[in-house]
N, C-alpha and C. Protein backbone atom coordinates (compact mmCIF):
# COMPACT_ATOMS: atom_id res chain seq x y z
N UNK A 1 48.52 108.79 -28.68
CA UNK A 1 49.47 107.80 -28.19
C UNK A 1 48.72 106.70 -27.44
N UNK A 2 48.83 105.30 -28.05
CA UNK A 2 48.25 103.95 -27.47
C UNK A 2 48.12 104.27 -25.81
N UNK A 3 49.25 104.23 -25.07
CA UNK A 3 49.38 104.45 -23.60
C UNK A 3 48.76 105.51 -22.79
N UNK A 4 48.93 106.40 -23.45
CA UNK A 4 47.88 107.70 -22.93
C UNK A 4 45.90 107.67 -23.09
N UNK A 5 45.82 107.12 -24.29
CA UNK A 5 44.45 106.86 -24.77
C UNK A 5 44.16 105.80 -23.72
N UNK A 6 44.87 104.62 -23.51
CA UNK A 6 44.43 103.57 -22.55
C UNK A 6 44.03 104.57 -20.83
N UNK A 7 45.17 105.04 -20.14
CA UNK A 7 45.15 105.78 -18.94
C UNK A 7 43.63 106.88 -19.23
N UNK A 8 43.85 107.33 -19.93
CA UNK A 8 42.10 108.16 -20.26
C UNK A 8 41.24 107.29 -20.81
N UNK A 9 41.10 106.23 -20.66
CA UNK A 9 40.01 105.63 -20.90
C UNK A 9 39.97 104.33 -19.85
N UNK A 10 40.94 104.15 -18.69
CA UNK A 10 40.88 103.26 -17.94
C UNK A 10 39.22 103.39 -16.91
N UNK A 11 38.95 102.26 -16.86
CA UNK A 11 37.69 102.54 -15.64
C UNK A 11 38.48 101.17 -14.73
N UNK A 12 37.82 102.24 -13.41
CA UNK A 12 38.62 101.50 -11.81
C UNK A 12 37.08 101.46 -12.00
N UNK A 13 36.95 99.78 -11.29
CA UNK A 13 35.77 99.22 -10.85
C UNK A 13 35.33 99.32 -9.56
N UNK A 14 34.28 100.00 -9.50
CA UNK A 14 34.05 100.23 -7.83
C UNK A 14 33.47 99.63 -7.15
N UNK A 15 32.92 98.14 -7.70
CA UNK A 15 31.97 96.77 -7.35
C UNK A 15 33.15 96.09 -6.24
N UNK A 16 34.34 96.57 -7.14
CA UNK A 16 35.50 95.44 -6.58
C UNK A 16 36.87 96.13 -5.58
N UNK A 17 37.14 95.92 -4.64
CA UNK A 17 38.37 96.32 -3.63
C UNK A 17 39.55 97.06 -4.79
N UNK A 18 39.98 97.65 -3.96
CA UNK A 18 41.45 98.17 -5.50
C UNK A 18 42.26 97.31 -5.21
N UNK A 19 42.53 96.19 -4.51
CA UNK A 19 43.48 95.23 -4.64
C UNK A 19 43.53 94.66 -5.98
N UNK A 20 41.54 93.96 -5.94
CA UNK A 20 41.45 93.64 -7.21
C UNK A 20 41.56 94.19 -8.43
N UNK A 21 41.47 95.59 -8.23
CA UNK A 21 41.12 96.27 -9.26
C UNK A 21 43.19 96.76 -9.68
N UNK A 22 43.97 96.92 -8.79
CA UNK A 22 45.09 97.08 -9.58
C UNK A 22 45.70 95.31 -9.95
N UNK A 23 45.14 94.12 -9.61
CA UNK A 23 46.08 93.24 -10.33
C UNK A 23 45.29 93.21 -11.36
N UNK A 24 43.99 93.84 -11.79
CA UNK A 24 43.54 93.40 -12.81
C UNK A 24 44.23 94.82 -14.09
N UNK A 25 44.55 96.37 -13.60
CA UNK A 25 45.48 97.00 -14.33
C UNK A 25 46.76 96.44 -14.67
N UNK A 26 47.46 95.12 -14.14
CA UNK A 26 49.15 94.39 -14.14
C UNK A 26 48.09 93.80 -15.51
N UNK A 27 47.15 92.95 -15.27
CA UNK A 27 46.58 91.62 -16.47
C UNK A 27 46.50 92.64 -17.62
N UNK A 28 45.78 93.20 -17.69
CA UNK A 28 45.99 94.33 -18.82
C UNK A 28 46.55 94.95 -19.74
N UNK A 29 47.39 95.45 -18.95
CA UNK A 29 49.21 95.93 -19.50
C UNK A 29 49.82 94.92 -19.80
N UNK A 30 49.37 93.77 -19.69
CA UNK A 30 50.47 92.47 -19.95
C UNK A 30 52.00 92.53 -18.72
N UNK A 31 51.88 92.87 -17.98
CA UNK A 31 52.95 93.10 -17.15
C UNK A 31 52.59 92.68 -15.47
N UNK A 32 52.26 91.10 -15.80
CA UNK A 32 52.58 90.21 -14.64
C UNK A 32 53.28 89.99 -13.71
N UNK A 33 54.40 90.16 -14.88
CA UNK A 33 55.67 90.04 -13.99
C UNK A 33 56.09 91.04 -13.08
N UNK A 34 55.64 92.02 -13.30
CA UNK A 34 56.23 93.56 -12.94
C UNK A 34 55.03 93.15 -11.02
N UNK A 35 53.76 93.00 -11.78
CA UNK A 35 52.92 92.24 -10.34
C UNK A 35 53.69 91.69 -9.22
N UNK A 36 54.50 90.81 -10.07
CA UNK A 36 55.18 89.48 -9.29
C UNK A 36 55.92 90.13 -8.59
N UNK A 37 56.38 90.92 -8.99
CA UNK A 37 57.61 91.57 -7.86
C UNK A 37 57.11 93.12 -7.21
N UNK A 38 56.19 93.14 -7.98
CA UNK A 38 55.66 94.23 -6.91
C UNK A 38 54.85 93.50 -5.28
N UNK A 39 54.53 92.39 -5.73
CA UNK A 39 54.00 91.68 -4.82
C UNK A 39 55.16 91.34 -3.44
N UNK A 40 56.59 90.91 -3.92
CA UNK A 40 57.23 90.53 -3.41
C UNK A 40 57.72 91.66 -2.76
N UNK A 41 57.77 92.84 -3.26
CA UNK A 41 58.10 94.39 -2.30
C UNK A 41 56.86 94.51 -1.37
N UNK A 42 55.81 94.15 -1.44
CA UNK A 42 54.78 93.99 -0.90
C UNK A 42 55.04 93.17 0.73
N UNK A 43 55.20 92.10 0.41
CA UNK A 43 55.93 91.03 1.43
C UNK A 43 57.30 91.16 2.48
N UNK A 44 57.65 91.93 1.44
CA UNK A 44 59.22 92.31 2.12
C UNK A 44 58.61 93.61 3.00
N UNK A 45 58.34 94.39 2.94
CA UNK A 45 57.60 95.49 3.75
C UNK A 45 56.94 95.51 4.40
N UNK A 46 55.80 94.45 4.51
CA UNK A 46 55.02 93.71 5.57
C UNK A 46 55.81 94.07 6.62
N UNK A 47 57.16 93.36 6.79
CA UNK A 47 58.11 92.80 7.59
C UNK A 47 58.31 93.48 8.61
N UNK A 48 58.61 95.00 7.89
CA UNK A 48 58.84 96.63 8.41
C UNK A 48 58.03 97.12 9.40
N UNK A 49 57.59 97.73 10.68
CA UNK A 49 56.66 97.78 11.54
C UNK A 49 56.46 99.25 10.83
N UNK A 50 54.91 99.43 10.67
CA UNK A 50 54.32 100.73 9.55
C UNK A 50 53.17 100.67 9.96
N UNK A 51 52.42 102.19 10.77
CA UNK A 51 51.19 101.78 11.23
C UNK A 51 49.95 101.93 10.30
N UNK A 52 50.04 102.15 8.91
CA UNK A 52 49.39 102.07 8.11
C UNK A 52 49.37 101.34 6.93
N UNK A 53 48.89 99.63 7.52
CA UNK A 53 49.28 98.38 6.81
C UNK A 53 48.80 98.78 5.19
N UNK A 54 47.77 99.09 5.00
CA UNK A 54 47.00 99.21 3.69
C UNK A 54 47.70 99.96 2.93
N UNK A 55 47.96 101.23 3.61
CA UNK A 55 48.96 102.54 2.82
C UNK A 55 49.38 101.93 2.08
N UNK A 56 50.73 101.29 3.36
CA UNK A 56 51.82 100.52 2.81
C UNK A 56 51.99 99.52 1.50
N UNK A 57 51.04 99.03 1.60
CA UNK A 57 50.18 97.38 0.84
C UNK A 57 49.97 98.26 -0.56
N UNK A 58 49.59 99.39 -0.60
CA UNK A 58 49.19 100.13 -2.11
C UNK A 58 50.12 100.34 -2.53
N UNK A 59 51.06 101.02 -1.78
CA UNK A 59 52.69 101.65 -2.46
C UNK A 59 53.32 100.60 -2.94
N UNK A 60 53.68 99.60 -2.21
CA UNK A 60 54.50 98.37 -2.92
C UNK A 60 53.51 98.50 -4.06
N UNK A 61 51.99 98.02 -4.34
CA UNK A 61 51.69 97.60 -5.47
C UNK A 61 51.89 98.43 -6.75
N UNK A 62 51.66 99.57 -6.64
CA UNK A 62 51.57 100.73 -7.18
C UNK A 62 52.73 100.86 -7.78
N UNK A 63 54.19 100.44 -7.04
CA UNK A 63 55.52 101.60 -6.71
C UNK A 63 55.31 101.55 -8.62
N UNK A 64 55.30 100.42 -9.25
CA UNK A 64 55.75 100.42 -10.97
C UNK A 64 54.67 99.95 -11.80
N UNK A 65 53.74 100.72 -11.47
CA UNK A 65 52.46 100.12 -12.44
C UNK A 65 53.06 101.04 -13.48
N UNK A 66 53.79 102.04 -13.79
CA UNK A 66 53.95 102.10 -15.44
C UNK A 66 54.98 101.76 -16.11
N UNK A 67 55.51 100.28 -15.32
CA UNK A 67 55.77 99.16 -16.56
C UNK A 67 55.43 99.09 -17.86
N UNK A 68 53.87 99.57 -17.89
CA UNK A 68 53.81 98.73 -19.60
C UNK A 68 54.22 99.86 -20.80
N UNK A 69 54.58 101.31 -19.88
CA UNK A 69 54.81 102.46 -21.04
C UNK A 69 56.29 102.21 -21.26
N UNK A 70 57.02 101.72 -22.54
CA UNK A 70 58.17 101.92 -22.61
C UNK A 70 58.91 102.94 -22.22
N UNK A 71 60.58 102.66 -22.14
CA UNK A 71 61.28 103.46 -21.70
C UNK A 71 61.86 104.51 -22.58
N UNK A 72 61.54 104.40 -23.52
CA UNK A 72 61.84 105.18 -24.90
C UNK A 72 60.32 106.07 -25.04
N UNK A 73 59.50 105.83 -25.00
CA UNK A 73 58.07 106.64 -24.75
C UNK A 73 57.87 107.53 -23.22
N UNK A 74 58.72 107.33 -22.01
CA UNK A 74 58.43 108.14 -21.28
C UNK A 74 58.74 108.96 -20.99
N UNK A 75 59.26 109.51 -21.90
CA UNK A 75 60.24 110.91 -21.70
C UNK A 75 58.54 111.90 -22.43
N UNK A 76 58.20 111.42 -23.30
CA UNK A 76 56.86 111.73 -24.17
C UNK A 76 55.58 111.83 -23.62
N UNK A 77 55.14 110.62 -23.17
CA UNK A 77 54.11 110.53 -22.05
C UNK A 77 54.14 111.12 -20.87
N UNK A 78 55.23 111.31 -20.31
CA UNK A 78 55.47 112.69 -19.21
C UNK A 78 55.15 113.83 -19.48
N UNK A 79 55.43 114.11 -20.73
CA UNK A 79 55.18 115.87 -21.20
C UNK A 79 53.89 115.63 -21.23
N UNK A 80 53.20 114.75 -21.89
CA UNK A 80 52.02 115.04 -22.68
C UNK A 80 50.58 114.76 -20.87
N UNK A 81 51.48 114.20 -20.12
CA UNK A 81 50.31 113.95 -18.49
C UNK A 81 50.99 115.20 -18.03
N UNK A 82 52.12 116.06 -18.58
CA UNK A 82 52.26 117.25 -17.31
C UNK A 82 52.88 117.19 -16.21
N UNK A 83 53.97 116.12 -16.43
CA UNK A 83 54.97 115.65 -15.10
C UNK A 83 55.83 116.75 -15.19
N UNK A 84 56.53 117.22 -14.34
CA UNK A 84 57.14 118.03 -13.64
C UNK A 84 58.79 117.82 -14.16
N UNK A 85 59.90 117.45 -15.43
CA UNK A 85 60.88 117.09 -15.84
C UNK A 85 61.89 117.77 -15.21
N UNK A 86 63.03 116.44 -14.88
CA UNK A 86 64.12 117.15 -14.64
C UNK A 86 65.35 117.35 -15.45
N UNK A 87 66.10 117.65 -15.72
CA UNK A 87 67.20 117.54 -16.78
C UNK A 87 67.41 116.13 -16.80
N UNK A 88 68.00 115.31 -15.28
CA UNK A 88 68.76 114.45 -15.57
C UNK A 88 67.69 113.25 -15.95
N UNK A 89 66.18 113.61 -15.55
CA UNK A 89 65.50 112.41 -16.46
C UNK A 89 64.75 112.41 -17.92
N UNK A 90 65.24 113.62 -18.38
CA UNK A 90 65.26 113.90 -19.97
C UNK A 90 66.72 112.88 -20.49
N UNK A 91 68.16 112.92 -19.88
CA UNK A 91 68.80 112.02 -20.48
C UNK A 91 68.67 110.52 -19.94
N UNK A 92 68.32 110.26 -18.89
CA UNK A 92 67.56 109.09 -18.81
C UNK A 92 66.56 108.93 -18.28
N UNK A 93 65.35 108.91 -19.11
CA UNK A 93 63.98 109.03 -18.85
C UNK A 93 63.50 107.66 -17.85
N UNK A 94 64.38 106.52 -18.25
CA UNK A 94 63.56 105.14 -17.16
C UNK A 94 63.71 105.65 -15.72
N UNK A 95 64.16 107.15 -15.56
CA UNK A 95 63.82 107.29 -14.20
C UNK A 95 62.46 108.24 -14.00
N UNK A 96 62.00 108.34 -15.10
CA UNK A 96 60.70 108.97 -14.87
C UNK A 96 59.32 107.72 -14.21
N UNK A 97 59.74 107.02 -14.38
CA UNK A 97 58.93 105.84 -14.13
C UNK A 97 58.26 106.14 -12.83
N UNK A 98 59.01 106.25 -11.72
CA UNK A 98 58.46 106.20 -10.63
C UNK A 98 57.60 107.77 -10.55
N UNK A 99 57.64 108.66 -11.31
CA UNK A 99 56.15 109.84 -11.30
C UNK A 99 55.48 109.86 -11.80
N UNK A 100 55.67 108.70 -13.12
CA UNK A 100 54.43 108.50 -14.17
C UNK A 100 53.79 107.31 -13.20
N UNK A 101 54.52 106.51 -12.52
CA UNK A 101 53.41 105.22 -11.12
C UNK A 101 52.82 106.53 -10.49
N UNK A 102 53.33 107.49 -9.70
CA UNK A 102 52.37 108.00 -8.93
C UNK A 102 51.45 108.89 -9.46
N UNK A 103 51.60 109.36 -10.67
CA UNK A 103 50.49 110.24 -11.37
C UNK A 103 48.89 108.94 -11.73
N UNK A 104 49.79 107.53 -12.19
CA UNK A 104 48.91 106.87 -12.35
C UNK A 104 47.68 106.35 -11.42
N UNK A 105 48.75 106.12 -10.20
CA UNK A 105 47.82 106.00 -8.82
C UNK A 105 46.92 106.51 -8.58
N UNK A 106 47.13 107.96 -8.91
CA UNK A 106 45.84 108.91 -8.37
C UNK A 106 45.10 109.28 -9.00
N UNK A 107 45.13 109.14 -10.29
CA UNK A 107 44.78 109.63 -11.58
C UNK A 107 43.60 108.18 -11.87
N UNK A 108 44.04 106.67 -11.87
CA UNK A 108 43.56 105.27 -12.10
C UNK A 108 43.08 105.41 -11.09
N UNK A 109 43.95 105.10 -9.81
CA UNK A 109 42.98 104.37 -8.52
C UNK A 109 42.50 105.24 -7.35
N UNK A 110 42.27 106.27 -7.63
CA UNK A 110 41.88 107.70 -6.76
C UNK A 110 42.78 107.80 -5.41
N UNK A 111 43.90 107.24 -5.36
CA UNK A 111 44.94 107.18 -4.12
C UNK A 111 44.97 108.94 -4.13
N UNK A 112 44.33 109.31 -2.64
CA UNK A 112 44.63 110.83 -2.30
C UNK A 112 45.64 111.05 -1.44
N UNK A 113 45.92 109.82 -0.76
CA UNK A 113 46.81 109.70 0.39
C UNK A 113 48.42 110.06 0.08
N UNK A 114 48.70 111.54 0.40
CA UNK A 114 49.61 112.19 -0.40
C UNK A 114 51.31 111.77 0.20
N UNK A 115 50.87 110.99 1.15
CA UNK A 115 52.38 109.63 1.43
C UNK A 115 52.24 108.96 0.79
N UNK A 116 51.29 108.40 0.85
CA UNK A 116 51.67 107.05 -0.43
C UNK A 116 52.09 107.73 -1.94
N UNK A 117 51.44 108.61 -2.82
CA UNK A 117 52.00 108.86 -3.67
C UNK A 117 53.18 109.51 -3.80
N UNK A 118 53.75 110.06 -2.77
CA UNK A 118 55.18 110.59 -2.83
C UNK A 118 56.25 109.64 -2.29
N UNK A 119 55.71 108.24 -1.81
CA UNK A 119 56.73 106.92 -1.79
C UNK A 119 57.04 106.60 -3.18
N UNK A 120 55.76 106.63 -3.77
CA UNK A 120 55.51 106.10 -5.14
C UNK A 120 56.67 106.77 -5.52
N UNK A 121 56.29 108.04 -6.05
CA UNK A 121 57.46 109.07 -6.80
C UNK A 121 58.88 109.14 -6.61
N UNK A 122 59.05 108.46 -4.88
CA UNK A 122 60.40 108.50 -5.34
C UNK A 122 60.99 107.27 -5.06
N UNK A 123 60.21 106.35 -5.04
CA UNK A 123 60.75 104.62 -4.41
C UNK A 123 61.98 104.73 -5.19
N UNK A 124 62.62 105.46 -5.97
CA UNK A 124 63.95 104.66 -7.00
C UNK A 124 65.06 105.29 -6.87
N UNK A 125 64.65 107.06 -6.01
CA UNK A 125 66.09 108.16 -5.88
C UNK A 125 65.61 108.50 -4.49
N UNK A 126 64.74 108.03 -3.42
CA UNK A 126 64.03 108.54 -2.05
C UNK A 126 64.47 109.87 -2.47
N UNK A 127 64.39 110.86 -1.54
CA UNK A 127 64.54 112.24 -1.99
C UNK A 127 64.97 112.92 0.00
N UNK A 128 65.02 114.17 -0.35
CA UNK A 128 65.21 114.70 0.75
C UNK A 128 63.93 114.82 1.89
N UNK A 129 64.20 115.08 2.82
CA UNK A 129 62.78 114.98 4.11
C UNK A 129 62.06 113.37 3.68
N UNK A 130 62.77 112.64 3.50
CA UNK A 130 61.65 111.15 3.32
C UNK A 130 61.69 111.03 4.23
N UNK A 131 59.91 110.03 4.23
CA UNK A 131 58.95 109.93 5.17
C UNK A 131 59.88 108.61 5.87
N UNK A 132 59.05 107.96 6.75
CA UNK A 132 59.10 106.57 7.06
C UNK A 132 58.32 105.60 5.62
N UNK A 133 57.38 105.76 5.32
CA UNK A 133 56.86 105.30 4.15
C UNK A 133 58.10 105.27 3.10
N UNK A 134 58.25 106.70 2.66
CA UNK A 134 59.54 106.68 1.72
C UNK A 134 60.45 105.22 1.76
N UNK A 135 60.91 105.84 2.55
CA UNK A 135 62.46 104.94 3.28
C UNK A 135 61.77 103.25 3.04
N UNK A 136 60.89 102.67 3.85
CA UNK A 136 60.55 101.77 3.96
C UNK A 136 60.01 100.73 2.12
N UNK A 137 59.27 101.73 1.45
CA UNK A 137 59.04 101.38 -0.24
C UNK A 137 60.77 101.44 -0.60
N UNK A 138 61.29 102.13 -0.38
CA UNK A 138 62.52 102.45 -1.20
C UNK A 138 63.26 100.98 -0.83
N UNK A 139 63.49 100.99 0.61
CA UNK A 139 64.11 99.84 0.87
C UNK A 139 64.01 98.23 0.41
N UNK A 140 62.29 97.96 0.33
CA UNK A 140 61.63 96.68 -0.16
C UNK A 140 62.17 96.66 -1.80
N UNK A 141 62.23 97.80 -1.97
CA UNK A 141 62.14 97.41 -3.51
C UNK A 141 63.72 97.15 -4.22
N UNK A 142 64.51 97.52 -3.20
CA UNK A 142 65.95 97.32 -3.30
C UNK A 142 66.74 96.05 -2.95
N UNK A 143 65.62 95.57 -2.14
CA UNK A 143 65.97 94.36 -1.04
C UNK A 143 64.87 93.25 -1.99
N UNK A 144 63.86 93.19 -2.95
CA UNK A 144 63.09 92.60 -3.44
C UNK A 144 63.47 92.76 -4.73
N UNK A 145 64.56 92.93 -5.07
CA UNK A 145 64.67 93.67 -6.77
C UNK A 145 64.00 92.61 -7.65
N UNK A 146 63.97 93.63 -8.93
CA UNK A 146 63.37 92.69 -9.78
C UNK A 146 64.26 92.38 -10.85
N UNK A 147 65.70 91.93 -10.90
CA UNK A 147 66.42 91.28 -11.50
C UNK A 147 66.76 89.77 -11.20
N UNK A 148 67.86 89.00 -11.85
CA UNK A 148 67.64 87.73 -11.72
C UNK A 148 68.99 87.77 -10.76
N UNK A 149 68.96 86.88 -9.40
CA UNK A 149 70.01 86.25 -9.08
C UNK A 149 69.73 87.09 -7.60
N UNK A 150 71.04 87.48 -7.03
CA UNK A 150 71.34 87.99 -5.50
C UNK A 150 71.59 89.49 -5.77
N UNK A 151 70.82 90.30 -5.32
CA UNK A 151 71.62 92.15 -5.46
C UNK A 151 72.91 91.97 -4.73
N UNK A 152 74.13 92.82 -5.25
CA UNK A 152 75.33 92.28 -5.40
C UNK A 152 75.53 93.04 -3.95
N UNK A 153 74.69 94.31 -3.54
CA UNK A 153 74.37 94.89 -2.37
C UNK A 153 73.83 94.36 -0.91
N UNK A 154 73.37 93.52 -0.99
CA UNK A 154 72.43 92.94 -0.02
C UNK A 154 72.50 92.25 0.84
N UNK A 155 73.85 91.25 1.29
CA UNK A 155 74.68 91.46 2.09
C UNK A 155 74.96 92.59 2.76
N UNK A 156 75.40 93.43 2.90
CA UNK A 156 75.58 94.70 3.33
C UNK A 156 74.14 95.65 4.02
N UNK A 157 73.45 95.62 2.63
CA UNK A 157 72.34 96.09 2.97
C UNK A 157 71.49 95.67 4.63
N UNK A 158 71.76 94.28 4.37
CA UNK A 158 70.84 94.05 5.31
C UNK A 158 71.24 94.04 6.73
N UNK A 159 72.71 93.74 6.52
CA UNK A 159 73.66 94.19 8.11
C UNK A 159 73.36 95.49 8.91
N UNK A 160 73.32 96.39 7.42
CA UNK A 160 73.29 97.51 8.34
C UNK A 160 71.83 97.94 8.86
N UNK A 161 70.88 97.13 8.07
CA UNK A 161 69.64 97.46 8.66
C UNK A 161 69.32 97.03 10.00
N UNK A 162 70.36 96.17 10.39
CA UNK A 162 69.99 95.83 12.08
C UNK A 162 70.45 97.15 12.56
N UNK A 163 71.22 98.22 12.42
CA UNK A 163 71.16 99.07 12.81
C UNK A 163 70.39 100.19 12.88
N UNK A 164 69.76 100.60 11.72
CA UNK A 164 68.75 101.29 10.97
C UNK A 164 68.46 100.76 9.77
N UNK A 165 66.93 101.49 9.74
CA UNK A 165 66.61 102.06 8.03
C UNK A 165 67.36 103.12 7.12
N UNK A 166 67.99 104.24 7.60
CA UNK A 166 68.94 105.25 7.24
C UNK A 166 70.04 104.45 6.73
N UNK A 167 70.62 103.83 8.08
CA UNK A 167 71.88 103.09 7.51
C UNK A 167 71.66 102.43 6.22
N UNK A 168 70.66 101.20 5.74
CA UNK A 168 70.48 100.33 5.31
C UNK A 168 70.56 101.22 3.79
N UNK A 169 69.57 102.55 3.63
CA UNK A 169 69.51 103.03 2.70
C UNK A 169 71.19 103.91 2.14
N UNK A 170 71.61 104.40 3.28
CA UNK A 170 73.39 104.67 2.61
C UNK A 170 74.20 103.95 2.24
N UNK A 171 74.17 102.17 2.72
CA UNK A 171 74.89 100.86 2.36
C UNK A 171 74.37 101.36 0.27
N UNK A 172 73.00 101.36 0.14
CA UNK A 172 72.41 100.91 -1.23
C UNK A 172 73.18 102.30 -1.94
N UNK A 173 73.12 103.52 -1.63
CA UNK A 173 73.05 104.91 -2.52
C UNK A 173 74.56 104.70 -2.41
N UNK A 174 75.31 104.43 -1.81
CA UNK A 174 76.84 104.26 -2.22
C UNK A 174 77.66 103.49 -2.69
N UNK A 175 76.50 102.26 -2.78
CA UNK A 175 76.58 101.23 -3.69
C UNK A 175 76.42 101.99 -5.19
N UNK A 176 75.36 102.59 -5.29
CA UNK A 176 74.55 103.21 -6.85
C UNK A 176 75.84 104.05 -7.06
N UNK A 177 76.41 104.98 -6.14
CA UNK A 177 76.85 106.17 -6.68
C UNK A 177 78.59 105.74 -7.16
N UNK A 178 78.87 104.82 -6.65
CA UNK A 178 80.14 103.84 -7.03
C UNK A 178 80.45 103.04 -7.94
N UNK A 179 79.14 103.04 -9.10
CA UNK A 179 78.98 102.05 -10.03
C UNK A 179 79.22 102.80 -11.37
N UNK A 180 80.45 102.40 -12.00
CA UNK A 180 80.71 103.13 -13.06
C UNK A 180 79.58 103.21 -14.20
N UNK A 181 78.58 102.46 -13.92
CA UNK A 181 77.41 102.49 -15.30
C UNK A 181 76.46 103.40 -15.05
N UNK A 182 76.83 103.96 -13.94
CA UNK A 182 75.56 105.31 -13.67
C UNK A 182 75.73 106.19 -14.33
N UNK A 183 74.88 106.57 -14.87
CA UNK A 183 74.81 107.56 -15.91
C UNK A 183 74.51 108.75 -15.68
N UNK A 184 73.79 108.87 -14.86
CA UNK A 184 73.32 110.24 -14.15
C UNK A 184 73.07 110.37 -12.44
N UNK A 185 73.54 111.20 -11.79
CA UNK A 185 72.95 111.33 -10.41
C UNK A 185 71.74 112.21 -10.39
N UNK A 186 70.77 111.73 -9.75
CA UNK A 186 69.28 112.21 -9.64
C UNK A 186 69.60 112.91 -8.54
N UNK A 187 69.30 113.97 -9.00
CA UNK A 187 69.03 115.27 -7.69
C UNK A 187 68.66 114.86 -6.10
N UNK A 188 67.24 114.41 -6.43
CA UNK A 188 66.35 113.44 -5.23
C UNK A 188 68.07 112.77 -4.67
N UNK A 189 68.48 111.87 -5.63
CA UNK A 189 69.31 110.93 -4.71
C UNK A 189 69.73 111.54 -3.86
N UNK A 190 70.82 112.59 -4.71
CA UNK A 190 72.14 113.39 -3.68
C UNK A 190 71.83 114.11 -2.67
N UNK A 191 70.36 114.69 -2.99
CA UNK A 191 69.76 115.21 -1.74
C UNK A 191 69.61 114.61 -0.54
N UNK A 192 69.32 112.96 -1.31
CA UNK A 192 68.84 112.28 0.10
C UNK A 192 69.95 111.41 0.94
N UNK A 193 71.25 111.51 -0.32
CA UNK A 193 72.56 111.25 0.27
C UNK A 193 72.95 112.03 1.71
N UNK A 194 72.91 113.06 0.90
CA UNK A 194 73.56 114.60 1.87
C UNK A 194 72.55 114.62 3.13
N UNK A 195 71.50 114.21 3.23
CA UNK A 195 71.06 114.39 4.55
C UNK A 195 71.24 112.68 5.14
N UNK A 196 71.43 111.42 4.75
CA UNK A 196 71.75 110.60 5.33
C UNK A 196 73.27 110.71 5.80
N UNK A 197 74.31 111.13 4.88
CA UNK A 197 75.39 111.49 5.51
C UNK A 197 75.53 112.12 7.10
N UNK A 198 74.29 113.86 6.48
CA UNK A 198 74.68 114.42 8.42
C UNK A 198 73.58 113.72 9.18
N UNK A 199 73.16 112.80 9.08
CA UNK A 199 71.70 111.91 10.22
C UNK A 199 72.77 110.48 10.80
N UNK A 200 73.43 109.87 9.68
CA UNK A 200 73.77 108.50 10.92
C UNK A 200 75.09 108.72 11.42
């Protein structure tokens, strides 16, 4: 498989910072754009007070470096790297995305830092016991989306973040879980519902 042969045959350059070295994995993949807004989750998180600026700075970049594996191929490329499947992302696999980014992270850019790759993993359903990292990737990338126009959420979202990060993240998951086009509830989510419910 094209995508798998590339990931086993990627070389991380060690002449050069991994800043450089993951926008030059976005040039690659042809998936600039996916950069562009990883950049902008990047920015938006800055914002967030996090005492581990760099961490932080990798996870935004990281959260979707496997953009360039289609969404119809990652149900495939998961089995074949040994990801961990759940039912509900066998019927929709574009949520495997965010464990095929963190397998890639560590696997491409030797990220050992086992917060950052478990922001990675779940920037898209946070999960239960999330970190501050968690919460904080999850949030940028909700508040930075990468669709066109205003998240129809974000208003809201951001009200309640003068109150909290918790809050801010139950405004978004009850937004998701209210939307008749959801197709599946991710375990991670409801988990991380059910404990934001008994926390704010």
């Amino acid at each position: 498989m094209e995508e798998i042969n590339f990931l086993n045959n990627y070389k991380y350059n060690n002449k050069m910072d991994i800043f450089w070295n993951i926008r030059r994995f976005y040039e690659q993949t042809g998936t600039n754009k996916t950069f562009i807004h990883c950049e902008n989750v990047a920015k938006c998180a800055a914002k967030f007070s996090y005492h581990d600026n760099k961490g932080l700075q990798i996870a935004c970049l990281l959260h979707d470096v496997s953009a360039f594996i289609p969404t119809k191929k990652r149900l495939e490329v998961s089995e074949k790297l040994g990801i961990n499947i759940l039912p509900e992302e066998r019927e929709v696999p574009l949520l495997l995305h965010q464990k095929i980014s963190s397998y890639i992270a560590k696997q491409c850019f030797n990220i050992t830092d086992e917060k950052v790759l478990d922001s990675i993993e779940c920037h898209t359903t946070l999960r239960e016991n999330f970190t501050e990292l968690d919460l904080i990737l999850f949030l940028a990338d909700k508040i930075a989306w990468d669709q066109e126009g205003t998240p129809p959420y974000l208003k809201e979202l951001l009200s309640a973040l003068n109150k909290s990060m918790e809050s801010a993240a139950s405004v978004y998951i009850n937004y998701l879980l209210n939307d008749s086009q959801l197709k599946v509830v991710h375990p991670w989510l409801n988990a991380a519902n059910n404990q934001l419910s008994n926390d704010i």
